[in-house]
PDB file of N, CA and C in Angstrom:
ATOM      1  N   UNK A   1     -17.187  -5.424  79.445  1.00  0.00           N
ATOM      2  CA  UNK A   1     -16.958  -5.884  78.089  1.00  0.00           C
ATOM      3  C   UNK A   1     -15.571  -5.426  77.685  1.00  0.00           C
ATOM      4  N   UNK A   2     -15.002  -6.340  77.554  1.00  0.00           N
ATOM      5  CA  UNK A   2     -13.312  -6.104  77.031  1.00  0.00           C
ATOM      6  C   UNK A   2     -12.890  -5.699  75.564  1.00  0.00           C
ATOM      7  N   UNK A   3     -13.414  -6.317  74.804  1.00  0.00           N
ATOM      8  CA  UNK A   3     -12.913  -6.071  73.092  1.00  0.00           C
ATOM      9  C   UNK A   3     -13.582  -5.021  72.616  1.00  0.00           C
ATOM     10  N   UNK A   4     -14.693  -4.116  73.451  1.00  0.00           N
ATOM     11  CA  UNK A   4     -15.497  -3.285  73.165  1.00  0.00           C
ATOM     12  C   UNK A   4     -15.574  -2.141  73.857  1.00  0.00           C
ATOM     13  N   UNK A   5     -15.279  -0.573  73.381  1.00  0.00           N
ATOM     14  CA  UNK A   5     -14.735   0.929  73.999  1.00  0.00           C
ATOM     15  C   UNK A   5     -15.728   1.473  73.468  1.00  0.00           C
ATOM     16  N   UNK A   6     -16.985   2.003  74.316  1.00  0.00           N
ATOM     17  CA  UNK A   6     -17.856   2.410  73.711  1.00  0.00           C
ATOM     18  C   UNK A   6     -18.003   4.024  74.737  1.00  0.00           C
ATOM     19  N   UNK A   7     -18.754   5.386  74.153  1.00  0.00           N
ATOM     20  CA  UNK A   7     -18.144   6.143  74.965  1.00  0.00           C
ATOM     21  C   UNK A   7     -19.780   6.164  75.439  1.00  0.00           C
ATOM     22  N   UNK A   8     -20.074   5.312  75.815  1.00  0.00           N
ATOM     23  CA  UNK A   8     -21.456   4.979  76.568  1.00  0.00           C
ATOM     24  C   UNK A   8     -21.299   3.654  77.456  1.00  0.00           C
ATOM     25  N   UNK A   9     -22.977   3.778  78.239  1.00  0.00           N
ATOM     26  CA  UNK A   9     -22.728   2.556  78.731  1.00  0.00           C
ATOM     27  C   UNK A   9     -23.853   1.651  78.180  1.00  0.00           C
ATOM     28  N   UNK A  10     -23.527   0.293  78.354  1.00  0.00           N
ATOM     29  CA  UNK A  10     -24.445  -0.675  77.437  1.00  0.00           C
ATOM     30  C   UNK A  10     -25.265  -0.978  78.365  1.00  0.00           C
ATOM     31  N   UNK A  11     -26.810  -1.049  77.661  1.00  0.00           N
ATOM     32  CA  UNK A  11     -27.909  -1.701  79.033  1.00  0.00           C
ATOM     33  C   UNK A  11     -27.473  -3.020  79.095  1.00  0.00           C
ATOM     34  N   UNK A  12     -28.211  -3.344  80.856  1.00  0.00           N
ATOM     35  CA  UNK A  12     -28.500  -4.683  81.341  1.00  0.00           C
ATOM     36  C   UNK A  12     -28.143  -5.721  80.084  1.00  0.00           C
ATOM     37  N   UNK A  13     -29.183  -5.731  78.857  1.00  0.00           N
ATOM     38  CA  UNK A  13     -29.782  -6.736  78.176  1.00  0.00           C
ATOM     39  C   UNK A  13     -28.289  -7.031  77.507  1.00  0.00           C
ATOM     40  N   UNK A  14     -27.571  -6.106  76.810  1.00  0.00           N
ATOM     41  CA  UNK A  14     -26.650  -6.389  76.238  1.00  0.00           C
ATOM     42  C   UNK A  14     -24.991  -6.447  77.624  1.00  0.00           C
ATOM     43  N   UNK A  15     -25.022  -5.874  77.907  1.00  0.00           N
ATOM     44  CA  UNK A  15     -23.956  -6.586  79.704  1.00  0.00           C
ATOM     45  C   UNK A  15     -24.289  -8.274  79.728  1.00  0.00           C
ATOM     46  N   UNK A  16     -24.908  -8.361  79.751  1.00  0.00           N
ATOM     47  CA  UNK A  16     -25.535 -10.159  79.796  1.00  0.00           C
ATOM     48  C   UNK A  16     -24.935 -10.598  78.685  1.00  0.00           C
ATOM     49  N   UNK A  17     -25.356  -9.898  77.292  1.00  0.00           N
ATOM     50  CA  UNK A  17     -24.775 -11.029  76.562  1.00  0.00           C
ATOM     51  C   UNK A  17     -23.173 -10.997  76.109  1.00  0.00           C
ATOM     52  N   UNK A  18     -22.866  -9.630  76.625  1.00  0.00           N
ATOM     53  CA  UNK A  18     -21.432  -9.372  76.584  1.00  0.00           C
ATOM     54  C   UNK A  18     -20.254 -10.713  77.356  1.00  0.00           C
ATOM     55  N   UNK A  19     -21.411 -10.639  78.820  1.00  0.00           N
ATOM     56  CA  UNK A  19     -20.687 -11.202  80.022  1.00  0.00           C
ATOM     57  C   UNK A  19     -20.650 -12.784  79.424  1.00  0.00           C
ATOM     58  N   UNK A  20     -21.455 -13.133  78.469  1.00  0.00           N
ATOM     59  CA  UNK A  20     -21.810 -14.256  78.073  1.00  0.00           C
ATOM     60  C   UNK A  20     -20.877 -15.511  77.374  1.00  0.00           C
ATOM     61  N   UNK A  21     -19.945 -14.164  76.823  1.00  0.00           N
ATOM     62  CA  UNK A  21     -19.511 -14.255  75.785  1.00  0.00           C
ATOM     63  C   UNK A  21     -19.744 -14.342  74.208  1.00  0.00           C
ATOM     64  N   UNK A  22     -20.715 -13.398  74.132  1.00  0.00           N
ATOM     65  CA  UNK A  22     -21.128 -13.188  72.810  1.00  0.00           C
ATOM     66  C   UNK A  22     -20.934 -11.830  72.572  1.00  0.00           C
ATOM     67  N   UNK A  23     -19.649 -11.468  72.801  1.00  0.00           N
ATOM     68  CA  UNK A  23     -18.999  -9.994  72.302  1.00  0.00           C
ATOM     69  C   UNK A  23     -19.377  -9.594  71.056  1.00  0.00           C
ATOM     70  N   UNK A  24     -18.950 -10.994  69.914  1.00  0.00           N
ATOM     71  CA  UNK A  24     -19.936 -10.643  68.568  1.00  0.00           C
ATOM     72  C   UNK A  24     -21.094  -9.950  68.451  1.00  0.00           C
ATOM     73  N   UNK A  25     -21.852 -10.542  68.733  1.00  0.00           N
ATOM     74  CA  UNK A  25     -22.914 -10.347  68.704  1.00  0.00           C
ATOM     75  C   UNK A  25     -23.090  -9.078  69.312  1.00  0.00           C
ATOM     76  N   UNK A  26     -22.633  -8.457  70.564  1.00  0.00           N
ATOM     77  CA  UNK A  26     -23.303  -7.399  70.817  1.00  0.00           C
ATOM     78  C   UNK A  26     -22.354  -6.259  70.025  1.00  0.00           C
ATOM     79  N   UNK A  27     -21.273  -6.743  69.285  1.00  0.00           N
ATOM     80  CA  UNK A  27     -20.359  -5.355  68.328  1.00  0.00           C
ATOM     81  C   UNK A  27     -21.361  -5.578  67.103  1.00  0.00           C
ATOM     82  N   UNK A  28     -22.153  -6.748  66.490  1.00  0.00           N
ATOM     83  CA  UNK A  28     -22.809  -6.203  65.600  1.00  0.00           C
ATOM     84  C   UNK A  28     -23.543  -5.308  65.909  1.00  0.00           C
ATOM     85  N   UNK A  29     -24.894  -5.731  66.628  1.00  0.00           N
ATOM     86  CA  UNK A  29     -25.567  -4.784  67.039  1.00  0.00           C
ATOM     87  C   UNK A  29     -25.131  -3.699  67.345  1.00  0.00           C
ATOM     88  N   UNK A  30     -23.848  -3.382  67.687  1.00  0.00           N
ATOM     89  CA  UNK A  30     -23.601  -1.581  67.891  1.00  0.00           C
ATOM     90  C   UNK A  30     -22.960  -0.847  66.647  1.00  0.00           C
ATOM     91  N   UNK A  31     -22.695  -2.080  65.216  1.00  0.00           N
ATOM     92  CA  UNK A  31     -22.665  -1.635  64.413  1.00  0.00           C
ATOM     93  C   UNK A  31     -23.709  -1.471  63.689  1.00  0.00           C
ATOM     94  N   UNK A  32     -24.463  -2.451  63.665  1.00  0.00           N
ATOM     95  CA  UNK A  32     -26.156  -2.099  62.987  1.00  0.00           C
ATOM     96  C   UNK A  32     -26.773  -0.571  63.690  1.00  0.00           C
ATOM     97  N   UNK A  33     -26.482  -0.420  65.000  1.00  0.00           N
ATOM     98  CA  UNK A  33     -26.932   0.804  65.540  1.00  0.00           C
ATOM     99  C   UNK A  33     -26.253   2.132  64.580  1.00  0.00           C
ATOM    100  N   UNK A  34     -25.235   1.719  64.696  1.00  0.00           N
ATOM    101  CA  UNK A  34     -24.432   3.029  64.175  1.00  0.00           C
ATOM    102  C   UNK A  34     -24.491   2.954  62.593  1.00  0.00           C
ATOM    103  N   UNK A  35     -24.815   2.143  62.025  1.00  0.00           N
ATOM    104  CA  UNK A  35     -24.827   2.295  60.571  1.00  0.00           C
ATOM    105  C   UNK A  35     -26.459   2.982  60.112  1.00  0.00           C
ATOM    106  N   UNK A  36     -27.198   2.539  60.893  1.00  0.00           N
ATOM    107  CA  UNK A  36     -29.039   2.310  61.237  1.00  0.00           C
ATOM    108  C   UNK A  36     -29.226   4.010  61.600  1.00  0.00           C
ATOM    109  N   UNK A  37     -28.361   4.343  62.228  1.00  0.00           N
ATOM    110  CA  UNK A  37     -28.446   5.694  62.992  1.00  0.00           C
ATOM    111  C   UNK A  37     -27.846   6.762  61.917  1.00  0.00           C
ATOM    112  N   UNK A  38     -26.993   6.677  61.505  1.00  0.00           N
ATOM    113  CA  UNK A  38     -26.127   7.466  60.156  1.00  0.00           C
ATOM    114  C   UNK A  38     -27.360   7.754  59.066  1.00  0.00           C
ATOM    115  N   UNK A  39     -27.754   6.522  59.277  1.00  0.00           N
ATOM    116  CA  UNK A  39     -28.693   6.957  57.482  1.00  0.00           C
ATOM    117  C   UNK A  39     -30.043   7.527  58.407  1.00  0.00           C
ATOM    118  N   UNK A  40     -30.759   7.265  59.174  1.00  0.00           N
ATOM    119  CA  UNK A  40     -31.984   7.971  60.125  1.00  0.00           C
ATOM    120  C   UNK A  40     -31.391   9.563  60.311  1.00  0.00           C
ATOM    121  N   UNK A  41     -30.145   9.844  60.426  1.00  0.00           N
ATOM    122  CA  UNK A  41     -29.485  11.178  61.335  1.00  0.00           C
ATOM    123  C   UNK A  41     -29.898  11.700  59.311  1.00  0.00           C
ATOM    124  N   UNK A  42     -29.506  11.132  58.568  1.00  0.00           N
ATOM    125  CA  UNK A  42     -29.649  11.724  57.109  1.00  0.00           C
ATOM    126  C   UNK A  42     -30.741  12.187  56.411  1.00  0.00           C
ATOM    127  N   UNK A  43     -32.074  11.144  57.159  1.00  0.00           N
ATOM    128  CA  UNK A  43     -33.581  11.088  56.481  1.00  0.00           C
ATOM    129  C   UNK A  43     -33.908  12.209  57.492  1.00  0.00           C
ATOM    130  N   UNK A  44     -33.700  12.647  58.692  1.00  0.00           N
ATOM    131  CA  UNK A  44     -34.092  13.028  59.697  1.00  0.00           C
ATOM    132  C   UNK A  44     -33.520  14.382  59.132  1.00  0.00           C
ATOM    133  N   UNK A  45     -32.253  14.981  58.760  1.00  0.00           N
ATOM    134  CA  UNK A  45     -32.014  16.385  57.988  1.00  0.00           C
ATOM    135  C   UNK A  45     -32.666  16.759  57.088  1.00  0.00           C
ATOM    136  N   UNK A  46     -33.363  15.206  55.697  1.00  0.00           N
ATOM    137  CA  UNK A  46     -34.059  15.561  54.778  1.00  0.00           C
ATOM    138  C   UNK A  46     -35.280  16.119  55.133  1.00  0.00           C
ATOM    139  N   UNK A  47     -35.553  15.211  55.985  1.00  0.00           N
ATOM    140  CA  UNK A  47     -37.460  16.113  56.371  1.00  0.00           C
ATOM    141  C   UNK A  47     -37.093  17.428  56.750  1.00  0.00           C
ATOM    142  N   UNK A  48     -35.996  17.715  57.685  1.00  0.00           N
ATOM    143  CA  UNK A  48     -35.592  18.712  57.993  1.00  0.00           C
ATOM    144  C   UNK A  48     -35.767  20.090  57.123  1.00  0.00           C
ATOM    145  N   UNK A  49     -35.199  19.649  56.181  1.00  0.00           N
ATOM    146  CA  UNK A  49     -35.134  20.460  55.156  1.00  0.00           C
ATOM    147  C   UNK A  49     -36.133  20.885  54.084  1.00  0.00           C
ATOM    148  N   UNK A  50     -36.873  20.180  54.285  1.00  0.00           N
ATOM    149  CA  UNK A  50     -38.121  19.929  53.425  1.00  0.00           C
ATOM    150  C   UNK A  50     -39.249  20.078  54.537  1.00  0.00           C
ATOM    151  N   UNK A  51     -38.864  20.432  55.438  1.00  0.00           N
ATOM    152  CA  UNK A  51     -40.733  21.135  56.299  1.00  0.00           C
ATOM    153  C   UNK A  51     -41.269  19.870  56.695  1.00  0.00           C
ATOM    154  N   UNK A  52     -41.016  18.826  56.830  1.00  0.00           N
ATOM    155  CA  UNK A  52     -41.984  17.891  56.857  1.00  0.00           C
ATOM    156  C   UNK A  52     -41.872  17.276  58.450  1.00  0.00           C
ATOM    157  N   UNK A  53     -42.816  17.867  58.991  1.00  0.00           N
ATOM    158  CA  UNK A  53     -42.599  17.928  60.795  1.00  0.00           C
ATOM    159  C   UNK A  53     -43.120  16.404  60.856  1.00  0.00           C
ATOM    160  N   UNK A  54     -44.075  15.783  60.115  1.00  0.00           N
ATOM    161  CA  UNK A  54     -44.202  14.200  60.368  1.00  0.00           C
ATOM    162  C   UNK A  54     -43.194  13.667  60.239  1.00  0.00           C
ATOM    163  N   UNK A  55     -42.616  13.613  58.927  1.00  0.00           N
ATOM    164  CA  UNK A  55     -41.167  12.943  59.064  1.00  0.00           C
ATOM    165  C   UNK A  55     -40.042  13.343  59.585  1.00  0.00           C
ATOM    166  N   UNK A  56     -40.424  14.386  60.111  1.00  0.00           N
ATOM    167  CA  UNK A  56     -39.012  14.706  61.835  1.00  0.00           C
ATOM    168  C   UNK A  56     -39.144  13.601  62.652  1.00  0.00           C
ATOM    169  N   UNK A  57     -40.756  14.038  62.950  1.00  0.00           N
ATOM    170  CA  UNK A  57     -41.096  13.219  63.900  1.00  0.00           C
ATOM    171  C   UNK A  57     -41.057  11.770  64.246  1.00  0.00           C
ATOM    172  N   UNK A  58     -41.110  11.271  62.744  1.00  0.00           N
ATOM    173  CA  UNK A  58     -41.164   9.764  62.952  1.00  0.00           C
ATOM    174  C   UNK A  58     -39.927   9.112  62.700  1.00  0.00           C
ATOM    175  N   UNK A  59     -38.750   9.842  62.140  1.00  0.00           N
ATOM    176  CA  UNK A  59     -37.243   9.373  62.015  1.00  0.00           C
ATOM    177  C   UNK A  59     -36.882   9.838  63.685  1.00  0.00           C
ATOM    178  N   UNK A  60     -37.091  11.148  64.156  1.00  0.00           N
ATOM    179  CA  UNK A  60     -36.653  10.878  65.536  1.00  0.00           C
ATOM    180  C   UNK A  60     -36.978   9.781  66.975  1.00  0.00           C
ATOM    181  N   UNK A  61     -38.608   9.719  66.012  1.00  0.00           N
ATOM    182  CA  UNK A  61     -39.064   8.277  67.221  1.00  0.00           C
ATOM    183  C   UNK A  61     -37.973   6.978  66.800  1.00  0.00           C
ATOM    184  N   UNK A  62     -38.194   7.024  65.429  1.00  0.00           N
ATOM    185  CA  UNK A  62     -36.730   5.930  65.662  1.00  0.00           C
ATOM    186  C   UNK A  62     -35.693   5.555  65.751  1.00  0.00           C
ATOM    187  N   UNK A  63     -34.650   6.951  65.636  1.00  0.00           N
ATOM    188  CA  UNK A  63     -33.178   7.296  66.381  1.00  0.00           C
ATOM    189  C   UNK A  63     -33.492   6.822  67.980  1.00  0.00           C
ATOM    190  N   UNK A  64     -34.382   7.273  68.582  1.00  0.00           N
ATOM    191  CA  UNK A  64     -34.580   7.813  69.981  1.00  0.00           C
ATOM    192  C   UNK A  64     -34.698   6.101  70.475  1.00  0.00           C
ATOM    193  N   UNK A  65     -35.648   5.296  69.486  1.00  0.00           N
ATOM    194  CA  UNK A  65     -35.981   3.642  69.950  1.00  0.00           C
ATOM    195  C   UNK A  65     -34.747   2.743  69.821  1.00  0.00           C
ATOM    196  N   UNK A  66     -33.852   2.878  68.544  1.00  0.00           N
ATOM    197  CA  UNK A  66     -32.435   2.237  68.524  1.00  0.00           C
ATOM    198  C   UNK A  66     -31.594   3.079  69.776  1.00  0.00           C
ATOM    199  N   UNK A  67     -31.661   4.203  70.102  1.00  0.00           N
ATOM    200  CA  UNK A  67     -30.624   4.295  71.169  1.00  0.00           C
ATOM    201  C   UNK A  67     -31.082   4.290  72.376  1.00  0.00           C
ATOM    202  N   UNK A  68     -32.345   4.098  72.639  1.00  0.00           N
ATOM    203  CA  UNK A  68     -32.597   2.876  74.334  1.00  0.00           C
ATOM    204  C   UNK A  68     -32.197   1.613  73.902  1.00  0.00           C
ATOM    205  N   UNK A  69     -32.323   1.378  72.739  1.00  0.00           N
ATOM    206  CA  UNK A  69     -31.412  -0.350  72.609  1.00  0.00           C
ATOM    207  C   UNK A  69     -30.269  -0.548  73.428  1.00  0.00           C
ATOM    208  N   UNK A  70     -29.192   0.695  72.778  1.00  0.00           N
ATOM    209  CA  UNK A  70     -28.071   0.014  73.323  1.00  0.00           C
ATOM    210  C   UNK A  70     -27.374   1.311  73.846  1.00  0.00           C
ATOM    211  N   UNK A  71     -28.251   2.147  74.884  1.00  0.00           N
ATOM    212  CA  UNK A  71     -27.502   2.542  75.911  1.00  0.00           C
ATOM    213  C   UNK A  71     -27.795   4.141  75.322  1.00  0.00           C
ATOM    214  N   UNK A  72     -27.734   4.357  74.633  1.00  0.00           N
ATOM    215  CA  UNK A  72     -27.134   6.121  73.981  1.00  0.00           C
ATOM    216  C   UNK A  72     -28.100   6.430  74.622  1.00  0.00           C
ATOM    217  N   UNK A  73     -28.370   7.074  76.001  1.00  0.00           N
ATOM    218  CA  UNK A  73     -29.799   7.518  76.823  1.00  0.00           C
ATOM    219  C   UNK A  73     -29.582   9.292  76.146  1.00  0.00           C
ATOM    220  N   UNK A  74     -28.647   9.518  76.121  1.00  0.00           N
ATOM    221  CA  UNK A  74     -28.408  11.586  75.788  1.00  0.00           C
ATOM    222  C   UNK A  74     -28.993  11.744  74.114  1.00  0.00           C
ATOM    223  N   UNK A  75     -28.602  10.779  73.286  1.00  0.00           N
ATOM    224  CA  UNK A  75     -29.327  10.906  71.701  1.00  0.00           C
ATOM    225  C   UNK A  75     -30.509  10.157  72.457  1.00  0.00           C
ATOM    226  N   UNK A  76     -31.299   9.248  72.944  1.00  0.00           N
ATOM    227  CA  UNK A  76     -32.576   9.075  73.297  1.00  0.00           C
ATOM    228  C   UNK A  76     -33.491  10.124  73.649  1.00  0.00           C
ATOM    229  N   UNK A  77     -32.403  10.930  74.367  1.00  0.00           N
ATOM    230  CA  UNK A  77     -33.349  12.372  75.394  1.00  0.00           C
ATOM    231  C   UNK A  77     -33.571  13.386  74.004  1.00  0.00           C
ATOM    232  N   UNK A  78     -32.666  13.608  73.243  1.00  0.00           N
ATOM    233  CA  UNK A  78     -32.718  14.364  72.166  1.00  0.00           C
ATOM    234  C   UNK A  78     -33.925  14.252  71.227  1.00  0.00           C
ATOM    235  N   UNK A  79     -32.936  12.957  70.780  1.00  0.00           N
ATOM    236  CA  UNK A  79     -34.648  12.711  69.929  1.00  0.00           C
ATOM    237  C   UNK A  79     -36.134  12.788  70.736  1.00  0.00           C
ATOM    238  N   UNK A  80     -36.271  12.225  71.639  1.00  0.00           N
ATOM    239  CA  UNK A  80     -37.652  12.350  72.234  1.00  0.00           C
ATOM    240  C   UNK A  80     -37.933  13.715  72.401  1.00  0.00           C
ATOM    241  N   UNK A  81     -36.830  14.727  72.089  1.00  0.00           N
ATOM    242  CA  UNK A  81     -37.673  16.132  72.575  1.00  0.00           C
ATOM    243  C   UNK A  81     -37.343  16.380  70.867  1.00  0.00           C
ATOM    244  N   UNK A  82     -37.181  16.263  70.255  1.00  0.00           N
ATOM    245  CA  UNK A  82     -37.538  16.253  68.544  1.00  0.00           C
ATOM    246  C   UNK A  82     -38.538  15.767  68.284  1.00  0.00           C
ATOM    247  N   UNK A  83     -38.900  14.715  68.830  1.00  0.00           N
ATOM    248  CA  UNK A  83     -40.032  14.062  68.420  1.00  0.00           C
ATOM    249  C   UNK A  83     -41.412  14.765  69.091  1.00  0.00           C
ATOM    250  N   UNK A  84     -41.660  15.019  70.401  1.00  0.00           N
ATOM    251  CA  UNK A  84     -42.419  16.226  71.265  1.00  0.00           C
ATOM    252  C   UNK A  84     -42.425  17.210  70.562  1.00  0.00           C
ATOM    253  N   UNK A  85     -40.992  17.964  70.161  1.00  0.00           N
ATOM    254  CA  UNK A  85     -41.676  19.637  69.431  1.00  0.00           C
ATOM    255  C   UNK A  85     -41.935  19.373  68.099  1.00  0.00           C
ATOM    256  N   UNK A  86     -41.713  18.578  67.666  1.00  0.00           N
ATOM    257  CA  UNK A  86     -41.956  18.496  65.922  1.00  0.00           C
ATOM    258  C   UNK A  86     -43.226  18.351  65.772  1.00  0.00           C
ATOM    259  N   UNK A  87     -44.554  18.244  66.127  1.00  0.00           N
ATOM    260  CA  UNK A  87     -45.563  19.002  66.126  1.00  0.00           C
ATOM    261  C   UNK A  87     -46.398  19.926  66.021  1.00  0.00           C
ATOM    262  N   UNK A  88     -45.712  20.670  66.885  1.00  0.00           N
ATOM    263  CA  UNK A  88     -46.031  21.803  67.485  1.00  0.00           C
ATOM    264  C   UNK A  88     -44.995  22.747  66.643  1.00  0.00           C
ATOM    265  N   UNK A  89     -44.266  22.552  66.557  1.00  0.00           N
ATOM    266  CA  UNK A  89     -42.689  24.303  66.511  1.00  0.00           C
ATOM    267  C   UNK A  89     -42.564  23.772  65.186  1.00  0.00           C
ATOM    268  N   UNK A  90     -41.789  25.126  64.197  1.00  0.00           N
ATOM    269  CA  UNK A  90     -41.751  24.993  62.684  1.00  0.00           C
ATOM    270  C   UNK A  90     -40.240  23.813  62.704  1.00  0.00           C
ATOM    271  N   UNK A  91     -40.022  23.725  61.560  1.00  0.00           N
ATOM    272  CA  UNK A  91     -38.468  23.222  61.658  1.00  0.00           C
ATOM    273  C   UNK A  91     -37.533  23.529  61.919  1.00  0.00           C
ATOM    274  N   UNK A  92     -37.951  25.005  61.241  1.00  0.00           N
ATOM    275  CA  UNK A  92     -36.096  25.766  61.466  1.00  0.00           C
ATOM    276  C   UNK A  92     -36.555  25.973  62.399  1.00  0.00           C
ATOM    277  N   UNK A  93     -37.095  26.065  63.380  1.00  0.00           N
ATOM    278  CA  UNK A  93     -37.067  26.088  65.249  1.00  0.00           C
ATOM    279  C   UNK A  93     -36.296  24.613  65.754  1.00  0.00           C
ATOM    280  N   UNK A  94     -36.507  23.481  64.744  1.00  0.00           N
ATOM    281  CA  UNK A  94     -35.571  22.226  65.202  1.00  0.00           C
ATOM    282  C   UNK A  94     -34.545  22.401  65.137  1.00  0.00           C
ATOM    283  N   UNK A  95     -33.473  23.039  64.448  1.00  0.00           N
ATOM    284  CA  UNK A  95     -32.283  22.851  63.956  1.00  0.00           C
ATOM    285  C   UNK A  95     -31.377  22.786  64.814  1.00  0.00           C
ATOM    286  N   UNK A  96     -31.300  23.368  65.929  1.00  0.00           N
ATOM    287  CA  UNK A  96     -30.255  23.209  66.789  1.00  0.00           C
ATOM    288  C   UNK A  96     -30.858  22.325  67.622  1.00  0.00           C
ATOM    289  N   UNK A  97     -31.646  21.404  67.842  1.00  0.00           N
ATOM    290  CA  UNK A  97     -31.945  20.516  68.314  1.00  0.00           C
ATOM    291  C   UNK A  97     -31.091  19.201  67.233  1.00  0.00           C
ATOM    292  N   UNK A  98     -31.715  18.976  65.978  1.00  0.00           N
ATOM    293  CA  UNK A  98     -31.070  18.506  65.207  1.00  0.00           C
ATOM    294  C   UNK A  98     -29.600  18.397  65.179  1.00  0.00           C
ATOM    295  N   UNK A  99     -29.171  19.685  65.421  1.00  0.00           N
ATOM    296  CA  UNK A  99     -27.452  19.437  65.467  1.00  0.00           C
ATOM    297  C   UNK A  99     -27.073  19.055  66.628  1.00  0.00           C
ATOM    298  N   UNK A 100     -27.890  19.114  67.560  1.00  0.00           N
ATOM    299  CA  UNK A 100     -26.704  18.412  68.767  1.00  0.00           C
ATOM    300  C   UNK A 100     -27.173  17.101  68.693  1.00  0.00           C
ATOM    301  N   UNK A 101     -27.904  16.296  68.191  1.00  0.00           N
ATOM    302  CA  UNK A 101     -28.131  14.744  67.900  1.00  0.00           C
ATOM    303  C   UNK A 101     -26.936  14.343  66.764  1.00  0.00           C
ATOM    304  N   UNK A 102     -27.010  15.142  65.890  1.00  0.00           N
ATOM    305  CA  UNK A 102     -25.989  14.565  65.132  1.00  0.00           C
ATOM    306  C   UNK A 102     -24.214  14.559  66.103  1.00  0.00           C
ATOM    307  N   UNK A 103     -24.132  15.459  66.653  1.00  0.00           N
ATOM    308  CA  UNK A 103     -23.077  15.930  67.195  1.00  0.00           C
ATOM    309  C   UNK A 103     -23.176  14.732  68.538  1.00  0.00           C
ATOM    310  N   UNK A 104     -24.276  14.909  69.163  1.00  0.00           N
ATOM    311  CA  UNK A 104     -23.526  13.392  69.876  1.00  0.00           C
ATOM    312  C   UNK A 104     -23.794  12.451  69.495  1.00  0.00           C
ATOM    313  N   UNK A 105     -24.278  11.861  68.576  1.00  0.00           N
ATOM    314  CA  UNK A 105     -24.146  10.423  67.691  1.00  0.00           C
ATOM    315  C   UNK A 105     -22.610  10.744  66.852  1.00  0.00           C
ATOM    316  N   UNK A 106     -22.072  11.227  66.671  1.00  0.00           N
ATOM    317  CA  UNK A 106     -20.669  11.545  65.901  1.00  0.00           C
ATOM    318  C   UNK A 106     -20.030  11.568  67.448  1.00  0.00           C
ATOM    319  N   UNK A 107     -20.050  11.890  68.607  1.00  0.00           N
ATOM    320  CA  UNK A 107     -19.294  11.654  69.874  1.00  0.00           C
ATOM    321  C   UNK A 107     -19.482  10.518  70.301  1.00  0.00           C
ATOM    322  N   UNK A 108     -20.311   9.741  70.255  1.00  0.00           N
ATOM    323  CA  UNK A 108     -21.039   8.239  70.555  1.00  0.00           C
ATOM    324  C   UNK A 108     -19.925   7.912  69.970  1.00  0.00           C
ATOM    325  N   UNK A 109     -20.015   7.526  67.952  1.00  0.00           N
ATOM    326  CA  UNK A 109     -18.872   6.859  67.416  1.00  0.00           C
ATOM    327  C   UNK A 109     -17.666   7.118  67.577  1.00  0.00           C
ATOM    328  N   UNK A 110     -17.325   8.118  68.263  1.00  0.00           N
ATOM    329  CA  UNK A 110     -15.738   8.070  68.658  1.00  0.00           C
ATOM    330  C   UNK A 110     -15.531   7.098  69.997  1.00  0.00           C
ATOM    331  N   UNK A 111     -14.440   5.935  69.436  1.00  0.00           N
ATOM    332  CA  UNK A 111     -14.150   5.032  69.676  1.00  0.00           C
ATOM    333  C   UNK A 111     -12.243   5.137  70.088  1.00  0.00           C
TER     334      UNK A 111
END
């Protein structure tokens, strides 16, 4: 994909439609990701902050589902182990889990 510097790599599904020529289309989608992901990385601090290990849990299942979309497999691995201990472990036991998701979704968008 030429018009597009992503510091990942894009799955199969979107390579296809890149190769396709629907570059559009797949820079929206990595802007819907990244705009989609900003405000989840935000709801995902609020529960944070507020004890609420369900809503860790269920903003990280869906950071973790937008970034098998389009490639981010290291914020996928993250969240899925946010989403696993947020059960079980208090919050402030998440937090440095929490910060390195934000920290590579902020390395993701560097472009």
């Amino acid at each position: 994909m030429t018009s597009v510097q992503l510091n990942w790599a894009l799955p199969e599904t979107l390579q296809v439609l890149a190769a396709s020529g629907d570059d559009d289309l797949v820079l929206e989608i990595i802007e819907m990701f990244k705009s989609d992901t900003a405000h989840r990385l935000q709801l995902l601090r609020e529960a944070l902050s507020a004890t609420d290990g369900a809503r860790v849990k269920a903003q990280a299942h869906a950071i973790k589902g937008s970034a098998i979309q389009v490639g981010a497999d290291s914020l996928a691995k993250l969240c899925q182990r946010i989403e696993t201990e947020a059960p079980t472990r208090p919050c402030r036991d998440l937090e440095g889990l929490v910060c390195q998701a934000e920290a590579d979704f902020a390395s993701l968008c560097r472009v």
